[in-house]
Protein backbone atom coordinates (compact mmCIF):
# COMPACT_ATOMS: atom_id res chain seq x y z
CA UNK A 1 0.00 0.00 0.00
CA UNK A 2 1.59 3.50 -0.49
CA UNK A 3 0.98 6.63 0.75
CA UNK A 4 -1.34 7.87 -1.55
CA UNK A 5 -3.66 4.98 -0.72
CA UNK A 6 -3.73 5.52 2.72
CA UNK A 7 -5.47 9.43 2.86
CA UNK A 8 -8.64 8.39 2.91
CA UNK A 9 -8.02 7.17 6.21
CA UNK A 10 -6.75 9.77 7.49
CA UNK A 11 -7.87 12.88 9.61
CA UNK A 12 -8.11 16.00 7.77
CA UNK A 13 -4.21 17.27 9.88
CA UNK A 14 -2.74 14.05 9.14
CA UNK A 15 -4.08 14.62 5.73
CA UNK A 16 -2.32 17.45 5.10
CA UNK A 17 0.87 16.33 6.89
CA UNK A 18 1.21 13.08 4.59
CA UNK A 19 0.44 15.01 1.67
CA UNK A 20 2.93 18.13 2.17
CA UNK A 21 5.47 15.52 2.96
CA UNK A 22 4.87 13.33 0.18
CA UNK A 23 8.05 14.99 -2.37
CA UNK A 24 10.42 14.49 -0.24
CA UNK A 25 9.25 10.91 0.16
CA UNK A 26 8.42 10.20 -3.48
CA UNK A 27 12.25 11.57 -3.93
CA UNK A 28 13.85 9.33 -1.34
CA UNK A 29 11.52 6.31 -2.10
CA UNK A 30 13.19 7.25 -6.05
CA UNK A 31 16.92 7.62 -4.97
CA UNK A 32 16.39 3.84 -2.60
CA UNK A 33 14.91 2.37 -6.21
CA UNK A 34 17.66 3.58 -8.26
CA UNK A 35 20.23 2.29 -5.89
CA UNK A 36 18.72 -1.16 -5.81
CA UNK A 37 18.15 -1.49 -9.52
CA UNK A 38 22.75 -1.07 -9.39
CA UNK A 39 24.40 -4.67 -9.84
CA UNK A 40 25.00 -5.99 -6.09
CA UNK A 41 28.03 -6.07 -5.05
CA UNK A 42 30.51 -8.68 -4.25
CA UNK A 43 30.69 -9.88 -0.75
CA UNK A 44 32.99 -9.00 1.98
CA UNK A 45 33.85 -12.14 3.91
CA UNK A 46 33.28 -11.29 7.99
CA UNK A 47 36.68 -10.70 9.50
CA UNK A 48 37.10 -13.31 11.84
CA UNK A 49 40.36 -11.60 14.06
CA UNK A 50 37.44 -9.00 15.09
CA UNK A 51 34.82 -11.73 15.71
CA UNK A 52 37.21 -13.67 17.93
CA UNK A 53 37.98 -10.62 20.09
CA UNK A 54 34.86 -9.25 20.45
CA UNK A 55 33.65 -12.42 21.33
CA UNK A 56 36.41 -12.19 23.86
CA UNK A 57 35.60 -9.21 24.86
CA UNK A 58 31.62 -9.82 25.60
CA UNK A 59 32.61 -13.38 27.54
CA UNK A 60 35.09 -10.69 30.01
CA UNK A 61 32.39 -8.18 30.53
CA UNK A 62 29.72 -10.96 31.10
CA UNK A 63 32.20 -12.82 33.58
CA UNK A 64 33.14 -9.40 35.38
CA UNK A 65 29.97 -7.69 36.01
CA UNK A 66 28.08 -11.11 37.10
CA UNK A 67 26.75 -10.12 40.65
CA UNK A 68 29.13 -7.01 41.10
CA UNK A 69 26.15 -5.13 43.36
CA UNK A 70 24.70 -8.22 44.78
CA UNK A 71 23.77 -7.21 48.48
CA UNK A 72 23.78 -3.16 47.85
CA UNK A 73 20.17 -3.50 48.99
CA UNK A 74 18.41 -2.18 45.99
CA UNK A 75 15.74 -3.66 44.24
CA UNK A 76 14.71 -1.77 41.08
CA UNK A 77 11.37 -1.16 39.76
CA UNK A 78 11.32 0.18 36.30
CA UNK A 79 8.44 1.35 34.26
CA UNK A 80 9.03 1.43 30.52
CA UNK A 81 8.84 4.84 29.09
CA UNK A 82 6.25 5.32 26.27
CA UNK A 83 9.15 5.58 23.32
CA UNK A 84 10.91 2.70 21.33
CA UNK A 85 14.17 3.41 22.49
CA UNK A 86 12.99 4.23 25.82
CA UNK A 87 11.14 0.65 25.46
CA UNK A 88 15.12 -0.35 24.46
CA UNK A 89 16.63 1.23 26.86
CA UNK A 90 14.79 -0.18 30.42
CA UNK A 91 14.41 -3.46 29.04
CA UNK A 92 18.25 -3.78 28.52
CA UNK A 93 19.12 -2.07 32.10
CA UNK A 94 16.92 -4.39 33.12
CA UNK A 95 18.91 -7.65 31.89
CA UNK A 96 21.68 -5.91 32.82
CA UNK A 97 20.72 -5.67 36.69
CA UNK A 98 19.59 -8.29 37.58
CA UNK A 99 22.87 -10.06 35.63
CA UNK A 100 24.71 -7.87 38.20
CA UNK A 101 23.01 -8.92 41.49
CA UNK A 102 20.21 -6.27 41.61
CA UNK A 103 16.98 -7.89 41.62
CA UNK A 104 14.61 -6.02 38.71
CA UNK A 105 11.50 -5.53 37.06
CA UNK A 106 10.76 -4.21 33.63
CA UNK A 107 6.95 -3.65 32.96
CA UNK A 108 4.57 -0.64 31.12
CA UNK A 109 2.91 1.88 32.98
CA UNK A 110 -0.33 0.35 32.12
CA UNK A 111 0.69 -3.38 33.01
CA UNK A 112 -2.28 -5.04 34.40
CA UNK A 113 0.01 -7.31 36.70
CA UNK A 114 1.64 -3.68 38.32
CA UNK A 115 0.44 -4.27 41.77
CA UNK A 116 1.52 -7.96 42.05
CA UNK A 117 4.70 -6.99 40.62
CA UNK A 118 5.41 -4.31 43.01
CA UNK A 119 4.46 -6.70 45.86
CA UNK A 120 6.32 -9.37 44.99
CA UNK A 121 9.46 -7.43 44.37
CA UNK A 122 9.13 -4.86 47.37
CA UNK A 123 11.23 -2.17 45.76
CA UNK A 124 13.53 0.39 47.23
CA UNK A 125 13.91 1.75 43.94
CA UNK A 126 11.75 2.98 41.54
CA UNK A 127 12.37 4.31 37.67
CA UNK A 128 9.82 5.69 35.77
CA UNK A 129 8.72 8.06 34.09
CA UNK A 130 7.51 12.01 35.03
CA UNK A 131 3.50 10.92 33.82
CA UNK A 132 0.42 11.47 35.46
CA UNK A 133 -0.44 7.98 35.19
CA UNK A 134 3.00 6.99 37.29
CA UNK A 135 1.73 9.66 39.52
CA UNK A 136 -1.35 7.99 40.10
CA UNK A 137 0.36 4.90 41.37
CA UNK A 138 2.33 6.70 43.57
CA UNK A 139 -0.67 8.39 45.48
CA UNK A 140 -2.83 5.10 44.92
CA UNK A 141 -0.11 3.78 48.24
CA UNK A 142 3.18 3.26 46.19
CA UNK A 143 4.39 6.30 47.13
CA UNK A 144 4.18 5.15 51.33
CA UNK A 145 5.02 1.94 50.89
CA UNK A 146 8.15 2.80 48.99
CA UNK A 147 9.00 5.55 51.68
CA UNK A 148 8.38 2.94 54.22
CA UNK A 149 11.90 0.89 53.23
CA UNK A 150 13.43 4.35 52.70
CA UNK A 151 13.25 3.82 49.00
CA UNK A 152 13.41 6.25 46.39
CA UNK A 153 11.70 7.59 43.19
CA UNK A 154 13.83 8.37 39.91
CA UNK A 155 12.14 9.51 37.70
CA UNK A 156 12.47 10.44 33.84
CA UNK A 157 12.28 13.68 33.07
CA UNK A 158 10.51 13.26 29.74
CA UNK A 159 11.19 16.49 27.26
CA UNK A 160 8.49 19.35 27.79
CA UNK A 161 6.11 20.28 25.11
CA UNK A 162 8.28 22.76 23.36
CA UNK A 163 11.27 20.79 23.60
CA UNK A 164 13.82 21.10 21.35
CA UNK A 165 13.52 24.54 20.67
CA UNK A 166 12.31 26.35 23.75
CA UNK A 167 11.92 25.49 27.69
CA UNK A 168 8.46 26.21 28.12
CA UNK A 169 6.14 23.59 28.59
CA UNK A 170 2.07 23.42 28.37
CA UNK A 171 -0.47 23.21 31.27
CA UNK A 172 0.42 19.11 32.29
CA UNK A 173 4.42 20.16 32.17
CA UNK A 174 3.71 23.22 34.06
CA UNK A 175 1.45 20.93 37.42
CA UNK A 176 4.01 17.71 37.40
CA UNK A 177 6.61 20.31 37.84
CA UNK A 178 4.74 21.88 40.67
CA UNK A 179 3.90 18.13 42.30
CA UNK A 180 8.03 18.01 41.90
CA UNK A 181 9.25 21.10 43.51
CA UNK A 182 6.49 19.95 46.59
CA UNK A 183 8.54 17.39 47.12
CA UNK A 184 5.32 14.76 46.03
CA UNK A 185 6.67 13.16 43.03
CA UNK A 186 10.69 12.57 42.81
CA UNK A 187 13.68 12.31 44.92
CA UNK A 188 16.05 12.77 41.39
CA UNK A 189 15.37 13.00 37.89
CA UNK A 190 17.21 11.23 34.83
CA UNK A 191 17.22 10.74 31.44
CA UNK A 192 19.30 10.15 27.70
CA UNK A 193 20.45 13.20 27.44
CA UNK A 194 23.43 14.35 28.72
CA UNK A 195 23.95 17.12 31.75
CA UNK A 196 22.97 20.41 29.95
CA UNK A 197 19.82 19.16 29.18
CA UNK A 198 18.27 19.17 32.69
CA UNK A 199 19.61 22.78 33.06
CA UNK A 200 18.39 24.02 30.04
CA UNK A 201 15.01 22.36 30.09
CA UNK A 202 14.47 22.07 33.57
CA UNK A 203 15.70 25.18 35.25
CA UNK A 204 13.07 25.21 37.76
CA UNK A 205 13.89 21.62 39.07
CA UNK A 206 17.59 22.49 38.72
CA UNK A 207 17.48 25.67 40.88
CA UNK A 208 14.78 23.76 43.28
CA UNK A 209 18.07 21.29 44.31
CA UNK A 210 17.19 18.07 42.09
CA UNK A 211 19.94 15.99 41.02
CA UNK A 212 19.68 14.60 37.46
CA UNK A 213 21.75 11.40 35.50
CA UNK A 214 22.38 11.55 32.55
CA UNK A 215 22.27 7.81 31.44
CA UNK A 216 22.50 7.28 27.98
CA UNK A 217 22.25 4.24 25.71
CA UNK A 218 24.77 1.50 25.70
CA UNK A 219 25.35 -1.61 23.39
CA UNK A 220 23.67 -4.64 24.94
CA UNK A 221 26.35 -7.30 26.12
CA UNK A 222 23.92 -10.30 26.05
CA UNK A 223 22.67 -9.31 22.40
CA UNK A 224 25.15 -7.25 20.70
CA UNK A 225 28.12 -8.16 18.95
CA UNK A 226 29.57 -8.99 15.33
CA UNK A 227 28.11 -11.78 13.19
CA UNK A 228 30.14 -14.12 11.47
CA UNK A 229 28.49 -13.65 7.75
CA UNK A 230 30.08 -11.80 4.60
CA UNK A 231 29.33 -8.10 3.81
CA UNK A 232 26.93 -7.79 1.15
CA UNK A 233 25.40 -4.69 1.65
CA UNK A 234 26.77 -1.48 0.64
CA UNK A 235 24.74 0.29 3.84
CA UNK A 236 22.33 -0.55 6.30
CA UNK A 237 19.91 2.32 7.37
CA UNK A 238 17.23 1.77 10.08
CA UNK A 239 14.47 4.34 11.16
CA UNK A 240 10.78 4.64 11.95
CA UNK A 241 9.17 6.87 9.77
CA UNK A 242 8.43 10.45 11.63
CA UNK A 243 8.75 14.22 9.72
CA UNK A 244 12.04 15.25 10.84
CA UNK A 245 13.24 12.29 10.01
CA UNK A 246 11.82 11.77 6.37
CA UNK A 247 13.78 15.59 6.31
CA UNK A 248 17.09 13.72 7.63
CA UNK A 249 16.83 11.25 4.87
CA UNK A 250 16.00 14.17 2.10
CA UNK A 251 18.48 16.20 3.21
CA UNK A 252 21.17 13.45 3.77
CA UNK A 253 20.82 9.99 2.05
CA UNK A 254 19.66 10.79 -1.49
CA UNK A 255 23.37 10.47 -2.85
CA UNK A 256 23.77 7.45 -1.09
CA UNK A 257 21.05 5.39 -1.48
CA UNK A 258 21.07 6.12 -5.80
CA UNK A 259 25.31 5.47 -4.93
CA UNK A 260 25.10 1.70 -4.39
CA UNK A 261 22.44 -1.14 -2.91
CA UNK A 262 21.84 -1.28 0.55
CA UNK A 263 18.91 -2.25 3.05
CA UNK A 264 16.47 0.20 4.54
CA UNK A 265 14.64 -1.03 7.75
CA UNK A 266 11.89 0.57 9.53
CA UNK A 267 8.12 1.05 9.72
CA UNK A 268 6.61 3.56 8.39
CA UNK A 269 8.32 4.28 5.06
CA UNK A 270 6.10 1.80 2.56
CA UNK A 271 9.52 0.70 1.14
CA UNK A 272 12.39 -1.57 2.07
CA UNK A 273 12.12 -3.72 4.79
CA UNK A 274 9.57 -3.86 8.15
CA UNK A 275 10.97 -2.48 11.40
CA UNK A 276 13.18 -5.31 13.52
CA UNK A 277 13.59 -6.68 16.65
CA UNK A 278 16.71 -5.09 18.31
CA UNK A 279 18.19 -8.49 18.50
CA UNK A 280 18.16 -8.63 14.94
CA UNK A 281 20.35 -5.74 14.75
CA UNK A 282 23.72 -7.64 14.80
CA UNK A 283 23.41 -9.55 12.17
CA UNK A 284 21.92 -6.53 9.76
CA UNK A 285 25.01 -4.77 11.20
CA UNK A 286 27.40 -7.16 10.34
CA UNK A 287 25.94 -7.97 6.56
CA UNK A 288 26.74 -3.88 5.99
CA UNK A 289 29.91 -2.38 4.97
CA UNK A 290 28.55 1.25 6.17
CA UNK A 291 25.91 1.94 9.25
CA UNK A 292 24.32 4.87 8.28
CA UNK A 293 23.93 7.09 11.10
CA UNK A 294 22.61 10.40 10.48
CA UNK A 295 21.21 12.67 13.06
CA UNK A 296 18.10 15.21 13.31
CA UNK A 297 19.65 18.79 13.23
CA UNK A 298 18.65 19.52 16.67
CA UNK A 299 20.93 16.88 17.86
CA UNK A 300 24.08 18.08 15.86
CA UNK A 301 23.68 21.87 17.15
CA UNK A 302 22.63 20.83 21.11
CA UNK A 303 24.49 18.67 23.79
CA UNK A 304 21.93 15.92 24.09
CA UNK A 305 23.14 12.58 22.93
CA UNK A 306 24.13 10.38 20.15
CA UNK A 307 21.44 8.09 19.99
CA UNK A 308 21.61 4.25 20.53
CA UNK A 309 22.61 2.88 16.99
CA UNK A 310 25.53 4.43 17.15
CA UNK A 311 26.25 2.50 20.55
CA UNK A 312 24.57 -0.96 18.96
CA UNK A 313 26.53 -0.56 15.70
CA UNK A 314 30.34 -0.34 17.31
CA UNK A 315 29.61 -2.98 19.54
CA UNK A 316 28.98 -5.33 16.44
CA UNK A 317 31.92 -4.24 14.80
CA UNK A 318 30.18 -2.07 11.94
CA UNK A 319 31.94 0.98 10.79
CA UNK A 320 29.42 3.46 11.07
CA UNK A 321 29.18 7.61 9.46
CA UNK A 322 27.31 10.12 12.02
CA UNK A 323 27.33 13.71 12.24
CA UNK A 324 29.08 15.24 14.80
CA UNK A 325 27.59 16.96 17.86
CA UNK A 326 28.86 19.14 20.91
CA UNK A 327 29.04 15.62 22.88
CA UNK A 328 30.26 12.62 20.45
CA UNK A 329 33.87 13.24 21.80
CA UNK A 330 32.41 12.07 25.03
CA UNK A 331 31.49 9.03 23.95
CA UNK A 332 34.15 8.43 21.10
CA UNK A 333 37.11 9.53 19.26
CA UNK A 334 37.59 10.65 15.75
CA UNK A 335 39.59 7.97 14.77
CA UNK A 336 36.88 5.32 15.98
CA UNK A 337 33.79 7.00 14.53
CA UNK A 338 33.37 8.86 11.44
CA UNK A 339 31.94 12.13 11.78
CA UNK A 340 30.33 14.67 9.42
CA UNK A 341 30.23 18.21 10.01
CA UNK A 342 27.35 18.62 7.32
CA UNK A 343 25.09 16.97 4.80
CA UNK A 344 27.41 17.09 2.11
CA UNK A 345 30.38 15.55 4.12
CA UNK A 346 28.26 13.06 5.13
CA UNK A 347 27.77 11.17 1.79
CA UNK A 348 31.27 12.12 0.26
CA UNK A 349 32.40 10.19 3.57
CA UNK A 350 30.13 6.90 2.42
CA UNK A 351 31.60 7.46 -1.09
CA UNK A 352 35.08 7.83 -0.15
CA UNK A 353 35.00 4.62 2.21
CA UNK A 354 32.81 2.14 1.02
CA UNK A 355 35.44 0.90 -1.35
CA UNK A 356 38.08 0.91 1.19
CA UNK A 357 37.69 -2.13 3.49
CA UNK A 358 41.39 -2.13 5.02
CA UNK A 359 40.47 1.60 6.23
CA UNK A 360 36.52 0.84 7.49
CA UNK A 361 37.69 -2.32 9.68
CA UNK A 362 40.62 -0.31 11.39
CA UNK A 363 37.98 2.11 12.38
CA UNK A 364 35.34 -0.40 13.25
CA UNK A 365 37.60 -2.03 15.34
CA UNK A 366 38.74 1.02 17.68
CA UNK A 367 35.14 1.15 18.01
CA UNK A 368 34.45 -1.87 19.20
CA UNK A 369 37.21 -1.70 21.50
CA UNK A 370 36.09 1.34 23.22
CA UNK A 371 32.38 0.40 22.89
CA UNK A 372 32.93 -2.44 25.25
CA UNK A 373 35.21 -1.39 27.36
CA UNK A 374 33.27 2.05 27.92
CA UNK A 375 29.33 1.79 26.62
CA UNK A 376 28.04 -1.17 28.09
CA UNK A 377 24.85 -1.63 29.81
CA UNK A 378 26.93 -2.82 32.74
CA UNK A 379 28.34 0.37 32.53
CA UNK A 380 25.80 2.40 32.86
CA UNK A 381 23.91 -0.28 35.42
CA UNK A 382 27.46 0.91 37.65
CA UNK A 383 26.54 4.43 37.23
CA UNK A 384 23.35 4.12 38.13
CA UNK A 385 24.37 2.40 41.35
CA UNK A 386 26.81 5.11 42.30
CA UNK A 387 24.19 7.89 41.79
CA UNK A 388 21.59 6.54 43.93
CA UNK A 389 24.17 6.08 46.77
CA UNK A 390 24.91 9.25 46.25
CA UNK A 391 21.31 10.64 46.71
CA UNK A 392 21.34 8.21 49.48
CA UNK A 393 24.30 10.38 51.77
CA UNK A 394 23.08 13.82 50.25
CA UNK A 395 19.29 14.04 49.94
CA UNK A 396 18.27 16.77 48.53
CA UNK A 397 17.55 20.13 50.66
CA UNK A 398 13.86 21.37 50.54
């Protein structure tokens, strides 16, 4: 079915929306085509040197972080925020927590099995996010009985309604954020994005003494990791179909999907391939001689984060090309990530590389490298530990 046989179904704004974007996505749709009517190319066979360490790699991390805060006393609770990669993102602390000793639940906020779940697990932690409907469990009696073990709430500070672009939020931001500075809703606030995000778009909570994490993404040890098949895709792409994004791919990918065949993934688009299963990732990864990575423009010109594929991909040993942003050297060098500083860059750096394999794999493989050894969900299951012992000696001040 394509796009143009969908509008009858449609509400008279989403009407409009799918039709104003439809050129760009009859001329992206056109550029995919024309690259996959080019003669495939010949495989790459799967360097097995980089398969042997990773794997070598994943079996130390497993080994190291089993039980590593068994007996800390915390017992997490974690309620799935409404987002695919926030859905990505608990689930795989998750795994990762109770791997390392910390007894865990992953579950929706609407989860008809919430109450038994809480019960059962008795938590002293809870992670969630900043919704009315998490609210509502906490003054249903979650709230006392969490108080009652001295536990405390974490929640995710989800982006207010005129987020990127401005701080101001509408009526809902503007009444959890008074519920907050009462003291009735959260002992600490995290989320994806780095540091400046909580002080630029939560001043009030900032000023009011709330700590914040900033807790990004990580590669998943028990899932990620490269796949012993040959490269014989030029690129992989994979994205759910939203506006800004349709205006990455216009912008962006146009010279390189007409440059060579590849494989698109994600729902939404009415070409390529359906979205996948995370765990289906590796493989997709490792088939690919370029992970295309390209980011909104909001996330190149602010310090916020460099999304989770990026994390995924080095971890399977894919050499990847991203666009830069203020914070990518915190997570990676330039010599283990390729990094455009605009559109243009960004496909003469898939041109210039794609028939360079000796070059891609040295880069892929610092990646990896620091990918495990840095952006594991281990990692960030350690951080997470050492922040809520910190909020644990220094509570904040009302």
């Amino acid at each position: 079915m394509t796009i143009l046989a969908t509008v009858s179904l449609m509400t008279p704004a989403r009407l409009f929306g799918r039709v104003r974007h439809l050129p760009r996505w009859l001329s992206v749709r056109a550029a995919w085509r024309a690259g996959q009517r080019l003669a495939p190319l010949s495989p790459e066979p799967c360097d097995q040197s980089m398969l042997d360490e990773a794997e070598t790699l994943r079996a130390a991390a497993i080994a190291g972080a089993r039980d590593r805060h068994a007996g800390c006393g915390l017992r997490a609770f974690l309620v799935r925020p409404p987002t695919i990669s926030g859905a990505i993102w608990f689930d795989t602390l998750g795994h990762a927590l109770r791997h390392m000793g910390i007894p865990a639940v992953v579950l929706d906020a609407d989860a008809s099995d919430w109450s038994t779940q809480w019960r059962a697990l008795s938590p002293t932690l809870l992670v969630a996010p900043d919704r009315e409907a998490i609210h509502a469990r906490l003054d249903a009696g979650a709230r006392d009985d969490l108080a009652s073990r001295a536990g405390l709430r974490l929640l995710v500070h989800m982006a207010p309604a005129g987020f990127p672009f401005d701080a101001g939020g509408d009526a809902a931001d503007e009444a959890r954020l008074r519920r907050a500075v009462a003291g009735d809703t959260a002992d600490a606030f995290l989320s994806l994005y780095e540091p400046e995000y909580f002080d630029r778009y939560a001043p009030t909570l900032a000023a009011a003494g709330f700590r914040y994490l900033a807790l990004p993404q990580a590669c998943d040890p028990f899932v990620d990791g490269p796949q012993p098949v040959p490269r014989t895709h030029a690129w992989f792409m994979a994205s759910t179909f939203t506006p800004d994004r349709l205006a990455v791919a216009y912008d962006v990918l146009r010279p390189v999907l007409r440059n060579a065949p590849g494989l698109w993934v994600g729902s939404g688009w009415r070409f390529g391939a359906p979205r996948v299963q995370p765990a289906d990732l590796p493989a997709l990864f490792s088939a690919s001689r370029i992970a295309l990575a390209p980011l909104v423009p909001f996330l190149r010109d602010r310090p916020l984060e460099i999304t989770y594929r990026v994390f995924a991909a080095a971890a399977c040993g894919a050499f990847q090309v991203t666009h830069r942003t203020p914070v990518t050297p915190r997570f990676f060098a330039d010599d283990e990530l390729v990094q455009a500083d605009d559109d243009a860059t960004f496909a003469e750096a898939c041109a210039w590389y794609l028939p360079r394999p000796a070059e891609r794999q040295a880069v892929a493989r610092r990646a990896l490298r620091r990918a495990w050894r840095d952006h594991t969900t281990f990692r960030r299951v350690d951080h997470l530990v050492a922040f809520v012992e910190s909020l644990r000696a220094t509570p904040r001040l009302s």
